[in-house]
C-alpha atoms as a PDB file:
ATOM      1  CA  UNK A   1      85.517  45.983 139.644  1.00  0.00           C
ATOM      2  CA  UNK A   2      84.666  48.947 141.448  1.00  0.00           C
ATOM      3  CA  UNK A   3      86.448  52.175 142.484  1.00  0.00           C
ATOM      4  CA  UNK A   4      89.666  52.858 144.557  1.00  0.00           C
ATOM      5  CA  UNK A   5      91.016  56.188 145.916  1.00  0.00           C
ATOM      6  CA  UNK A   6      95.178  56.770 145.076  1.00  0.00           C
ATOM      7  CA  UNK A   7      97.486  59.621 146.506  1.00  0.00           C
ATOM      8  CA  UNK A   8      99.990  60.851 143.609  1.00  0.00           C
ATOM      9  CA  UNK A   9     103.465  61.844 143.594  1.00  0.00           C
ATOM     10  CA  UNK A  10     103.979  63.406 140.313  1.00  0.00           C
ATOM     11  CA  UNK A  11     106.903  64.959 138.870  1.00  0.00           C
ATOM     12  CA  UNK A  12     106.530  68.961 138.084  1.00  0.00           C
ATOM     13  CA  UNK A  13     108.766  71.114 136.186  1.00  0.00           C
ATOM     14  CA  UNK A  14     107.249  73.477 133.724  1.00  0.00           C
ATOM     15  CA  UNK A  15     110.798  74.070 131.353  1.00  0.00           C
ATOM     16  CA  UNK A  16     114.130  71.930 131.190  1.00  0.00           C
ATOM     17  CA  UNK A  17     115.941  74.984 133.157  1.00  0.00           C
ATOM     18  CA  UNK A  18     113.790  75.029 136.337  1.00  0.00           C
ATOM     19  CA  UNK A  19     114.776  72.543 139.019  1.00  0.00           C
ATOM     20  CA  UNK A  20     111.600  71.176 139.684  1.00  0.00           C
ATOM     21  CA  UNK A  21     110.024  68.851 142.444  1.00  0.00           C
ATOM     22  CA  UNK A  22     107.245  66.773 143.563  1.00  0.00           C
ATOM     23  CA  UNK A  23     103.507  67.938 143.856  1.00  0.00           C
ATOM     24  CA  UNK A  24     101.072  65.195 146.024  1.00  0.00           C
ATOM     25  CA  UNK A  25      97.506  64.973 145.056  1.00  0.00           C
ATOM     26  CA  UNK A  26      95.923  63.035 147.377  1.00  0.00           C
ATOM     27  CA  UNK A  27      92.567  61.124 147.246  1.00  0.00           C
ATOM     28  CA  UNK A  28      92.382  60.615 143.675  1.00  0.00           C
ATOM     29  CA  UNK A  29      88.900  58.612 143.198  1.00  0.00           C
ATOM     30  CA  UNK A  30      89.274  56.478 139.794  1.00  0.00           C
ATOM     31  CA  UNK A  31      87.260  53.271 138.592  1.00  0.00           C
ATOM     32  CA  UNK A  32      89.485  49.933 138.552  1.00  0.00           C
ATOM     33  CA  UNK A  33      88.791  49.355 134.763  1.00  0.00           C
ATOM     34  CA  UNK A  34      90.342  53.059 133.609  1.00  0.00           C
ATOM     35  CA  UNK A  35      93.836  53.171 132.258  1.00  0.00           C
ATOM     36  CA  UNK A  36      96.563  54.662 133.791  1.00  0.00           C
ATOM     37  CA  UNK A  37      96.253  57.575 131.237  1.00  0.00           C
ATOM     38  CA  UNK A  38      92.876  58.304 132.084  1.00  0.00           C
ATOM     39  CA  UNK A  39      94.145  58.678 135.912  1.00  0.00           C
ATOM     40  CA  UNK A  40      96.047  61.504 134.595  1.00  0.00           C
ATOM     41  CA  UNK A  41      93.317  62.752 132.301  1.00  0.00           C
ATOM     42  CA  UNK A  42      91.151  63.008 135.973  1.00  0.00           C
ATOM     43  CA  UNK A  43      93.878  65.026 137.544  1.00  0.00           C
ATOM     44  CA  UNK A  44      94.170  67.644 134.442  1.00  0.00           C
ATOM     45  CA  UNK A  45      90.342  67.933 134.566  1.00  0.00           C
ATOM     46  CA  UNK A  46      90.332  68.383 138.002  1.00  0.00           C
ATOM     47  CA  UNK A  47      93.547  70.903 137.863  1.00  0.00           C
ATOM     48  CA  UNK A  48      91.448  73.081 135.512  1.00  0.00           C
ATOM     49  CA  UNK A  49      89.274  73.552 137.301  1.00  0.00           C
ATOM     50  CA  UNK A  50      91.257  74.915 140.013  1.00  0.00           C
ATOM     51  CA  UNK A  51      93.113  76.971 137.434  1.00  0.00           C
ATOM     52  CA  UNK A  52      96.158  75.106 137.671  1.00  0.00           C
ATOM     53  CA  UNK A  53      98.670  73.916 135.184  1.00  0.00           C
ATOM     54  CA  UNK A  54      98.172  70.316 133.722  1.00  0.00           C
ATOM     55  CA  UNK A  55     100.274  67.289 134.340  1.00  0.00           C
ATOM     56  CA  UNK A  56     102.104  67.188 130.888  1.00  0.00           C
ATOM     57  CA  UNK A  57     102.846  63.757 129.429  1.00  0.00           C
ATOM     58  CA  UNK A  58     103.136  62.355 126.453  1.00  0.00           C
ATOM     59  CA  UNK A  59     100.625  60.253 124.480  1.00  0.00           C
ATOM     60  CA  UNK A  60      99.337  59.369 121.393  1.00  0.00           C
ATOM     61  CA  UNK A  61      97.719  55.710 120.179  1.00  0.00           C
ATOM     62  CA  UNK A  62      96.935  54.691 123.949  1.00  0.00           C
ATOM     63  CA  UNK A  63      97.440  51.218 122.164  1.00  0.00           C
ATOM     64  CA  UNK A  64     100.953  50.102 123.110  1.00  0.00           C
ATOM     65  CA  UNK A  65     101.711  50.758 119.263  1.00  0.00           C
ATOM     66  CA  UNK A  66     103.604  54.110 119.279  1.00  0.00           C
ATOM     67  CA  UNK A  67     105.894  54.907 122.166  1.00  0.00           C
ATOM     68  CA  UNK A  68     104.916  58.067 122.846  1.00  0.00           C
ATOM     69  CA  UNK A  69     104.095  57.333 126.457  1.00  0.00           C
ATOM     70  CA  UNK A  70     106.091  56.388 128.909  1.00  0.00           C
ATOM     71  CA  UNK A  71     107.075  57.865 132.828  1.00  0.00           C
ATOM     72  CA  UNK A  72     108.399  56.242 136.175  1.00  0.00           C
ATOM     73  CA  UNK A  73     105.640  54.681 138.102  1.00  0.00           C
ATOM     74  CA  UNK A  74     107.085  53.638 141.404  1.00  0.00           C
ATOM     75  CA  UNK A  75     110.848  53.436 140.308  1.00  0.00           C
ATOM     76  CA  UNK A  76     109.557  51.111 137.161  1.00  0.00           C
ATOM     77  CA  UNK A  77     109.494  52.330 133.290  1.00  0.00           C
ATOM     78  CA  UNK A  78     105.617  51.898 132.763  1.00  0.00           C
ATOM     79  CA  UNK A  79     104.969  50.683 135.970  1.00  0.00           C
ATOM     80  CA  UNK A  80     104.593  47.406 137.838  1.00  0.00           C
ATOM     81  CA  UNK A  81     103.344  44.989 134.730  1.00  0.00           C
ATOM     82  CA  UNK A  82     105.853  43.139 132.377  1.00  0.00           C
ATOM     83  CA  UNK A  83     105.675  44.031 128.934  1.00  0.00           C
ATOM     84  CA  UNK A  84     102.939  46.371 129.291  1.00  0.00           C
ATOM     85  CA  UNK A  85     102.414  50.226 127.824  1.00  0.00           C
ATOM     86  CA  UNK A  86     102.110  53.102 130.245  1.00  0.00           C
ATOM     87  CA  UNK A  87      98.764  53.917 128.367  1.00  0.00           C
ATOM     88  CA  UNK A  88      98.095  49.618 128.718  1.00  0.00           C
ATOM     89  CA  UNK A  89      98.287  49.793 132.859  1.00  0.00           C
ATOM     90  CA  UNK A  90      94.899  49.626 134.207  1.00  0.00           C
ATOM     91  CA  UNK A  91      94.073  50.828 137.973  1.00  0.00           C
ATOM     92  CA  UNK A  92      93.479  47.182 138.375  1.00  0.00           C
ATOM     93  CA  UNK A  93      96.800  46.952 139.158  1.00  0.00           C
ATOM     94  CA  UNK A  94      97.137  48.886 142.360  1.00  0.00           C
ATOM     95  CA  UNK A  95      94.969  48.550 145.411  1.00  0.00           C
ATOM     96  CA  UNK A  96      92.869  50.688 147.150  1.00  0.00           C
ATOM     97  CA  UNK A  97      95.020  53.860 149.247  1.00  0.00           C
ATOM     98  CA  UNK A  98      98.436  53.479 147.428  1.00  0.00           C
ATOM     99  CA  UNK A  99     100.401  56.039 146.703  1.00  0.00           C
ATOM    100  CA  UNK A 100     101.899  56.519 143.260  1.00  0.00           C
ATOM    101  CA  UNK A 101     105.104  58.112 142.253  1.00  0.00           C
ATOM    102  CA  UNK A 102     105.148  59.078 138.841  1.00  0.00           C
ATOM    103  CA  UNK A 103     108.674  60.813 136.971  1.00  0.00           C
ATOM    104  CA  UNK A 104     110.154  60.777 133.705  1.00  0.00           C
ATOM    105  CA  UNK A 105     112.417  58.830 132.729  1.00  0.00           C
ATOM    106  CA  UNK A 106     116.050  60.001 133.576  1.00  0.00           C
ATOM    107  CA  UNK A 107     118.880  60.341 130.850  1.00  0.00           C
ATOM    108  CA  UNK A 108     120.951  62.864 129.920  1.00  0.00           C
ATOM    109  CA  UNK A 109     120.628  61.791 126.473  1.00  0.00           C
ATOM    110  CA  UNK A 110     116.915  62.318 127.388  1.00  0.00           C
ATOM    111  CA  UNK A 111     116.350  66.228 128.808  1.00  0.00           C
ATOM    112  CA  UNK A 112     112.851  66.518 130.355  1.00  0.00           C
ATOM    113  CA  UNK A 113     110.801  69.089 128.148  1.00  0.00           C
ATOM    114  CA  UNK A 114     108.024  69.634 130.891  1.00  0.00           C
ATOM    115  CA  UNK A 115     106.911  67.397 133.853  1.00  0.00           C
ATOM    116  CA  UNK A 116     106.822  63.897 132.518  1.00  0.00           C
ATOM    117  CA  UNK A 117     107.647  64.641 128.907  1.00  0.00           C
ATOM    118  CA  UNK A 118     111.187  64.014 127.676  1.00  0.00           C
ATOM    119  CA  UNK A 119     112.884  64.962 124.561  1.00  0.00           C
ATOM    120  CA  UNK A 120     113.578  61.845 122.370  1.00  0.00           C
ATOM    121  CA  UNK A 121     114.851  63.178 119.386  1.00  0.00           C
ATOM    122  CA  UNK A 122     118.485  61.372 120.186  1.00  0.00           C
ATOM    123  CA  UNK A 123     116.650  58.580 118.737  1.00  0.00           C
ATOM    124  CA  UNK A 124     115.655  59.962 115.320  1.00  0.00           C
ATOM    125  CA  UNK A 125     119.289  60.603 115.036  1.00  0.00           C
ATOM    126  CA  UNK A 126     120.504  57.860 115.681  1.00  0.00           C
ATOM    127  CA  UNK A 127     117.699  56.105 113.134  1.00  0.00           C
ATOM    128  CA  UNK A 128     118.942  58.847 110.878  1.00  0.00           C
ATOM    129  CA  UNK A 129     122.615  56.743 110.804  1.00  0.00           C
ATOM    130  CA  UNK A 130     121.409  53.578 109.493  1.00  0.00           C
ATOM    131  CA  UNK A 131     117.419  52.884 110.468  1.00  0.00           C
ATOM    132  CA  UNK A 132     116.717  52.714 106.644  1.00  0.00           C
ATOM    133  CA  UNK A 133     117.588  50.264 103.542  1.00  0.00           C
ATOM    134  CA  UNK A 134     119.145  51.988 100.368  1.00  0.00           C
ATOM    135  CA  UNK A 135     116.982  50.209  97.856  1.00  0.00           C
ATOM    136  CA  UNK A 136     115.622  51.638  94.307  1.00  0.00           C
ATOM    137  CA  UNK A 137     111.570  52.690  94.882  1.00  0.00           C
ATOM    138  CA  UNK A 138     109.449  52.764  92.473  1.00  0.00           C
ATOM    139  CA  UNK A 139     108.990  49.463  91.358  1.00  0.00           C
ATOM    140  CA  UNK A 140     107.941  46.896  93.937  1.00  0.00           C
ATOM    141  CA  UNK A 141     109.176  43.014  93.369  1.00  0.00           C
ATOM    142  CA  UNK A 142     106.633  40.448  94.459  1.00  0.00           C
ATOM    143  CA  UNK A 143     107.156  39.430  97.510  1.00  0.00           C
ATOM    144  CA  UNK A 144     108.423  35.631  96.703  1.00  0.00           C
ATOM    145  CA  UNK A 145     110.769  36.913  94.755  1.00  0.00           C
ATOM    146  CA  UNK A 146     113.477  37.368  97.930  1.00  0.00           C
ATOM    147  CA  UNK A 147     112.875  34.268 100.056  1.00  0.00           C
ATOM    148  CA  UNK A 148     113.877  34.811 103.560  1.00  0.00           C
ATOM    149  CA  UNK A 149     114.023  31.655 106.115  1.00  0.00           C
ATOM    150  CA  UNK A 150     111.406  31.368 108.173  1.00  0.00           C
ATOM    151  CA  UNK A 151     114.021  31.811 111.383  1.00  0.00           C
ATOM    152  CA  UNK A 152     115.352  34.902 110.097  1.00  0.00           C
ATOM    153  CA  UNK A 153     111.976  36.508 109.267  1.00  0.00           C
ATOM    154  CA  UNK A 154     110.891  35.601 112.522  1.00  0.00           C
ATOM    155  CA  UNK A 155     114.023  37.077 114.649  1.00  0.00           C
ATOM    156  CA  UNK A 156     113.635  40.101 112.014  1.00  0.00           C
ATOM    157  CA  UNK A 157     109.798  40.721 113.474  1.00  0.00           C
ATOM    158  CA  UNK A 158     110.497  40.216 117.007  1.00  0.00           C
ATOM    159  CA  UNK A 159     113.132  42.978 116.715  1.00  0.00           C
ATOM    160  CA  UNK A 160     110.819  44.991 114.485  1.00  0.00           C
ATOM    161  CA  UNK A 161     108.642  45.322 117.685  1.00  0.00           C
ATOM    162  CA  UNK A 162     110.549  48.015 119.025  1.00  0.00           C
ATOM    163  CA  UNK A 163     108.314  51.069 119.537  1.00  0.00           C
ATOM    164  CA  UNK A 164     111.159  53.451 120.653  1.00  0.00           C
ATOM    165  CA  UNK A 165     109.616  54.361 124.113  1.00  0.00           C
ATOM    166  CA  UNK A 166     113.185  54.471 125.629  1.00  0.00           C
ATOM    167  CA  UNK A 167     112.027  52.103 128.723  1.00  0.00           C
ATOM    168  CA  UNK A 168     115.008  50.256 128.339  1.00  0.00           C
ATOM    169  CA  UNK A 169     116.908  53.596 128.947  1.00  0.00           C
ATOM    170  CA  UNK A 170     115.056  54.538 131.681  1.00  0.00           C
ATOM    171  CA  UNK A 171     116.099  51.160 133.462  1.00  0.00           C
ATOM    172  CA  UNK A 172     119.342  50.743 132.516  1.00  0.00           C
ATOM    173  CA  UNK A 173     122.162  51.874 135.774  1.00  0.00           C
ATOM    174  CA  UNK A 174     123.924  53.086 132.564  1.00  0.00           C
ATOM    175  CA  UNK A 175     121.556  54.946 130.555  1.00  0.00           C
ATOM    176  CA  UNK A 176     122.494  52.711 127.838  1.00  0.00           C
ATOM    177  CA  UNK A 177     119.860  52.707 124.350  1.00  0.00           C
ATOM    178  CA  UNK A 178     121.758  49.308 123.263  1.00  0.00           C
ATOM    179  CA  UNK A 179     118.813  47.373 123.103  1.00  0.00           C
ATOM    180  CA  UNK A 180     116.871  50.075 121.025  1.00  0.00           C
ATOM    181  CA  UNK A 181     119.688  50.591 118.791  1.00  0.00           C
ATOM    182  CA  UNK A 182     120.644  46.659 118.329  1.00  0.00           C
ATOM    183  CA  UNK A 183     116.563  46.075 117.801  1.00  0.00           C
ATOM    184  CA  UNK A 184     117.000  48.580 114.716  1.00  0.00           C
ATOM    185  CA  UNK A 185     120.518  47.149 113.617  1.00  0.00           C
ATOM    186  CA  UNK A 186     119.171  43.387 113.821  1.00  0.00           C
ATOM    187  CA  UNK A 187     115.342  43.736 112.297  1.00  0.00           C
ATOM    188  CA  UNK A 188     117.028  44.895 109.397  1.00  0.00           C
ATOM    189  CA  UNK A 189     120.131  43.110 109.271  1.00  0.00           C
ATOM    190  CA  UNK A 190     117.910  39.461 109.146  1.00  0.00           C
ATOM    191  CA  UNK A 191     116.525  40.551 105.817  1.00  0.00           C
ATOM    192  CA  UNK A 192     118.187  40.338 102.665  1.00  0.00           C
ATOM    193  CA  UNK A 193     117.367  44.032 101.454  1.00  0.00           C
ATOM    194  CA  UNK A 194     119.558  44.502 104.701  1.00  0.00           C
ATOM    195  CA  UNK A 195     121.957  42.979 104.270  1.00  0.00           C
ATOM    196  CA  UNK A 196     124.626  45.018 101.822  1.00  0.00           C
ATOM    197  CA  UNK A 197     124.281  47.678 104.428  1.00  0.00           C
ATOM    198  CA  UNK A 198     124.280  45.351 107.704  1.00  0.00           C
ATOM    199  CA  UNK A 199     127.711  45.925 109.628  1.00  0.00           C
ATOM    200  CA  UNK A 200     127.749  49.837 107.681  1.00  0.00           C
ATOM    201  CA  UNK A 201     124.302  49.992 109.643  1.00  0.00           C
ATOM    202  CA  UNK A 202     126.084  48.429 112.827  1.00  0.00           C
ATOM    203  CA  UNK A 203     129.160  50.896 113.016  1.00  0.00           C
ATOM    204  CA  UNK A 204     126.673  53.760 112.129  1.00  0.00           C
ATOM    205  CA  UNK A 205     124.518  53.724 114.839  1.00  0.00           C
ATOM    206  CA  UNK A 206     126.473  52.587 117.529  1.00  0.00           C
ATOM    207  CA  UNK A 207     128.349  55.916 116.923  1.00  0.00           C
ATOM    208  CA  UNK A 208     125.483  57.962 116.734  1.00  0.00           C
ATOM    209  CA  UNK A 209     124.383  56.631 119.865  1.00  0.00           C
ATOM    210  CA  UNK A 210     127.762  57.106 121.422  1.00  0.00           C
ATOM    211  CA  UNK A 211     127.723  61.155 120.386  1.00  0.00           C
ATOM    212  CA  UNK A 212     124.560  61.247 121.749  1.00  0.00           C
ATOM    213  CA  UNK A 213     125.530  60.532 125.414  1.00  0.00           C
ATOM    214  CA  UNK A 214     123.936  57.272 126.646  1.00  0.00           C
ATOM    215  CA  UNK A 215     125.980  55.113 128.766  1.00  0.00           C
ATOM    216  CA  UNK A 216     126.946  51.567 128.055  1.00  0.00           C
ATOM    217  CA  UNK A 217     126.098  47.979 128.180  1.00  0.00           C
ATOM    218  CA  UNK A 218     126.867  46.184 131.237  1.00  0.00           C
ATOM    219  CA  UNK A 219     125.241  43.301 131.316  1.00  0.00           C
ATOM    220  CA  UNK A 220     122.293  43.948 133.906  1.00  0.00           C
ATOM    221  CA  UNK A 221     119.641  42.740 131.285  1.00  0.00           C
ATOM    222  CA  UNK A 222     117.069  45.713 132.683  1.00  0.00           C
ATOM    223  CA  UNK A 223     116.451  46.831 129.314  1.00  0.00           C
ATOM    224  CA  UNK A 224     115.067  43.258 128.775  1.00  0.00           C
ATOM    225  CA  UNK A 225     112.991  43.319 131.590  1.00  0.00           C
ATOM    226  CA  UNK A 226     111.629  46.853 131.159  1.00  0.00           C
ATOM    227  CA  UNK A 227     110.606  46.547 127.578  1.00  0.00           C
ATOM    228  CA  UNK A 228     106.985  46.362 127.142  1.00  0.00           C
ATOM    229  CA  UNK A 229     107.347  44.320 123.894  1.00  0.00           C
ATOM    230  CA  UNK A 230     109.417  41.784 124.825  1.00  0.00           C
ATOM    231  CA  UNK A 231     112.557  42.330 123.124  1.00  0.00           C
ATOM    232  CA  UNK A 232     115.737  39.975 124.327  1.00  0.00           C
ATOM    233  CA  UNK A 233     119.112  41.119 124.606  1.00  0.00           C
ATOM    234  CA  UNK A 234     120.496  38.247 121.819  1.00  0.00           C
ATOM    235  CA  UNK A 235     120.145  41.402 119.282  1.00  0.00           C
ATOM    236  CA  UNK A 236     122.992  43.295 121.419  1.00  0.00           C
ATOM    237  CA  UNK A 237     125.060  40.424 121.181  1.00  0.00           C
ATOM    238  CA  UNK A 238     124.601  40.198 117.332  1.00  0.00           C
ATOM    239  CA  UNK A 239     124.641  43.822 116.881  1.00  0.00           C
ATOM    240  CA  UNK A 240     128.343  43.497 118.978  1.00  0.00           C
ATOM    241  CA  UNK A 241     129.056  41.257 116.720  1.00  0.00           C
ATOM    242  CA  UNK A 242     128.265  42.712 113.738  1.00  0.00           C
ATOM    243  CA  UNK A 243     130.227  46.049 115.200  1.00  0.00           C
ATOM    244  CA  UNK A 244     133.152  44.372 116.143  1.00  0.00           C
ATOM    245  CA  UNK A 245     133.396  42.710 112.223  1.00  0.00           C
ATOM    246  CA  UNK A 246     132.837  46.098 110.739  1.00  0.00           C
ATOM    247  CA  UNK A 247     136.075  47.825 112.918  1.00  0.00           C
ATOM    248  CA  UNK A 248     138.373  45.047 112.362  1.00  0.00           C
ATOM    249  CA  UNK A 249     137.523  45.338 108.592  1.00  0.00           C
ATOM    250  CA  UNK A 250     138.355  49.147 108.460  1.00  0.00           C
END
């Protein structure tokens, strides 16, 4: 692997209030083998030096654990890989001379804070509705003494794999979070500690979500496709489910 020269198209707006646009920087030079994160660590260093603002964007593990990162590359959440991290996408993936376009993600239940950082504090409240389990603390069972099925504990994990990064947002026509907010409703709903709480947790959420302004599910399974771990939309359809039980039991 050597090194290959990029042009960027990056997103720049310094508050929520200004309008902002986009800023080239052309003839980026950046070795195959860096991350996509480092590309924009190469542009801030080289923006300092000019004694310009930074590119803000947000990061954290740069491990495809926390969901911190996350921006447009080229019209895709994370960029051109399937079920890859923003801080996971390695120049490897583009060739030699293209030309990036990097933006947040776009929601209004999403406001962009600065450049590529967006606020997603919609989904601490909706966690806030029903992301928990009401169980005494304090005094830990062993952990045979609640068998679970091997199916359920299984479907629980996969769904427990959600890192909040709001891709499938960002790809959704609709702006929906449904497959967020059914990954939440479902990883806990599988167990039994879940369970008392399970369509409570369903009706919960789902309004939360609703007040805070996403869209819809429609059906276009982009929020499958854009989520870098994986997750499938069968947890909408249970959390529906589960959703539709709760209102006719009002």
């Amino acid at each position: 692997m050597g090194v290959i020269r990029v042009t960027l198209k990056v997103w720049r707006q310094a508050h929520p209030d200004e309008k902002g646009k986009f800023e080239t920087y052309g003839n980026i030079s950046i070795e195959q083998e860096a991350s996509f994160l480092e590309l924009l660590d190469v542009v801030n260093d080289q923006l300092a030096k000019q004694k310009k603002a930074p590119i803000a964007f947000d990061h954290d593990c740069r491990e495809g654990i926390c969901g911190a990162c996350g921006a447009m590359v080229n019209g895709r959440p994370h960029g051109p890989k399937d079920e890859t991290t923003l801080c996971q996408l390695h120049m490897r993936s583009f060739k030699d001379g293209d030309t990036l376009v990097i933006e947040p993600f776009r929601s209004r239940a999403l406001p962009v804070v600065k450049d590529l950082v967006v606020d997603r504090s919609a989904f601490d409240r909706i966690m806030q509705e029903g992301g928990y389990v009401s169980v005494r603390t304090g005094s830990a069972q062993d952990a045979n003494n609640l068998p679970v099925r091997k199916k359920d504990a299984d479907t629980a994990m996969d769904a427990a794999q959600c890192i909040g990064c709001a891709a499938c947002v960002a790809a959704c026509p609709n702006a929906s979070a449904m497959l967020f907010v059914a990954a939440k409703v479902s990883h806990l709903g599988h167990l039994p500690q879940g369970e008392p709480e399970r369509y409570e947790r369903a009706t919960g959420m789902v309004g939360a979500m609703k007040k805070e302004g996403f869209g819809n599910c429609s059906n276009e399974y982009l929020c499958e496709a854009a989520c870098p771990k994986g997750i499938s939309v069968r947890h909408i359809a249970r959390m529906n489910s589960d959703f539709l039980k709760a209102s006719v039991c009002e």
